[in-house]
Protein backbone atom coordinates (compact mmCIF):
# COMPACT_ATOMS: atom_id res chain seq x y z
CA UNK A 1 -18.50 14.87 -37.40
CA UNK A 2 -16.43 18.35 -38.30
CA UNK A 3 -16.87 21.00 -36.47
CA UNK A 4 -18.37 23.73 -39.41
CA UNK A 5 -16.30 27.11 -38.96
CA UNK A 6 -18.38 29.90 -38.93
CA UNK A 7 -18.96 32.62 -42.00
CA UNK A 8 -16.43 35.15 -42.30
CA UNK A 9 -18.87 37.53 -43.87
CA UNK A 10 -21.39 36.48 -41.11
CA UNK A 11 -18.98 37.39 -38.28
CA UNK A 12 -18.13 40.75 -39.78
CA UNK A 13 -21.62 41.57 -39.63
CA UNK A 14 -21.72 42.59 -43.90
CA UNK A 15 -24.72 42.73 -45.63
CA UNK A 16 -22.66 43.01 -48.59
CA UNK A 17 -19.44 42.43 -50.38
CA UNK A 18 -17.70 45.78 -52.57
CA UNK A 19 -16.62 44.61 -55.66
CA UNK A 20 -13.94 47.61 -55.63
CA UNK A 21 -12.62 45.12 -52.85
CA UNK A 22 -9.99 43.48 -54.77
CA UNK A 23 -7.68 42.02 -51.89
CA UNK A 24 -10.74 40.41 -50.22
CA UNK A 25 -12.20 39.02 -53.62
CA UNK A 26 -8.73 37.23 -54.46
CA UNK A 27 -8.36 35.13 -51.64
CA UNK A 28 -11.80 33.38 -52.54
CA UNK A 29 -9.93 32.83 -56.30
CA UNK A 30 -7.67 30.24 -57.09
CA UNK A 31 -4.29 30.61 -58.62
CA UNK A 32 -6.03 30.12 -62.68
CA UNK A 33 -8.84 32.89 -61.58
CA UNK A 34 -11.53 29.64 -60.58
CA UNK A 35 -14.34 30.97 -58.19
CA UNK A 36 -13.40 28.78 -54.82
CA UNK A 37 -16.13 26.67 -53.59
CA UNK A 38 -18.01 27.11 -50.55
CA UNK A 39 -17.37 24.30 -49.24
CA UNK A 40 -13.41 24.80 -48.94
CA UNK A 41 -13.74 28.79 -48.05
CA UNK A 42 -16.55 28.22 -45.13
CA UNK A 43 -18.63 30.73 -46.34
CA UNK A 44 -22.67 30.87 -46.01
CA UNK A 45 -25.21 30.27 -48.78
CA UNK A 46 -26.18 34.01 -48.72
CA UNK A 47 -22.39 35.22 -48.77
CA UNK A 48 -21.37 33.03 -51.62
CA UNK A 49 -24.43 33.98 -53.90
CA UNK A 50 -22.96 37.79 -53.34
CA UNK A 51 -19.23 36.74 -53.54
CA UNK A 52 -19.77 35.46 -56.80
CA UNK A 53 -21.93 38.90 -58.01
CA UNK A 54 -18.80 40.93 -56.64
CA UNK A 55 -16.49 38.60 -58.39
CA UNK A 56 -18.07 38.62 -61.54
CA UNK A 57 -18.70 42.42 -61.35
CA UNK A 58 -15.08 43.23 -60.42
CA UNK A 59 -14.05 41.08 -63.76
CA UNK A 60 -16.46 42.88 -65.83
CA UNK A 61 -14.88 46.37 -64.63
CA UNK A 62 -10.91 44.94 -65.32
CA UNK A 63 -10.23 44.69 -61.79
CA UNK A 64 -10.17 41.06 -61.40
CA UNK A 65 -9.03 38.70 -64.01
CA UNK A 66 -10.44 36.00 -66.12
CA UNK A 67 -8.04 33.80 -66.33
CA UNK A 68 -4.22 33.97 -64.97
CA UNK A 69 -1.43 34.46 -68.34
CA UNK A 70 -0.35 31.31 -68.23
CA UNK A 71 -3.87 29.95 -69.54
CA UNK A 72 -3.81 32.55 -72.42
């Protein structure tokens, strides 16, 4: 068996995830703008259910994408 790496999120002691966070919310999106999956990021059940809110909120406001420009 793997050895499961611990939350990020969990470590850092956050409640919650700022969608005004822009550099933290990328690195859990892949190169088209695809929500990463928990199981390849490491992060908890709790933390991905408010990752994704944050994501989606931060596309809604123009500060993330949809998709990259090579898709459009």
């Amino acid at each position: 068996m793997r050895h499961q790496k611990p939350c990020r999120f969990c470590v850092e002691k956050k409640s919650w995830i700022d969608y005004k966070d822009d550099r933290t919310l990328r690195r859990f999106l892949t190169d088209r703008g695809k929500i990463v999956s928990r199981r390849q990021t490491g992060v908890c059940a709790k933390h991905q259910r408010l990752l994704t809110t944050a994501i989606k909120r931060a596309r809604h406001v123009a500060l993330l994408p949809f998709t990259t420009e090579s898709m459009r």
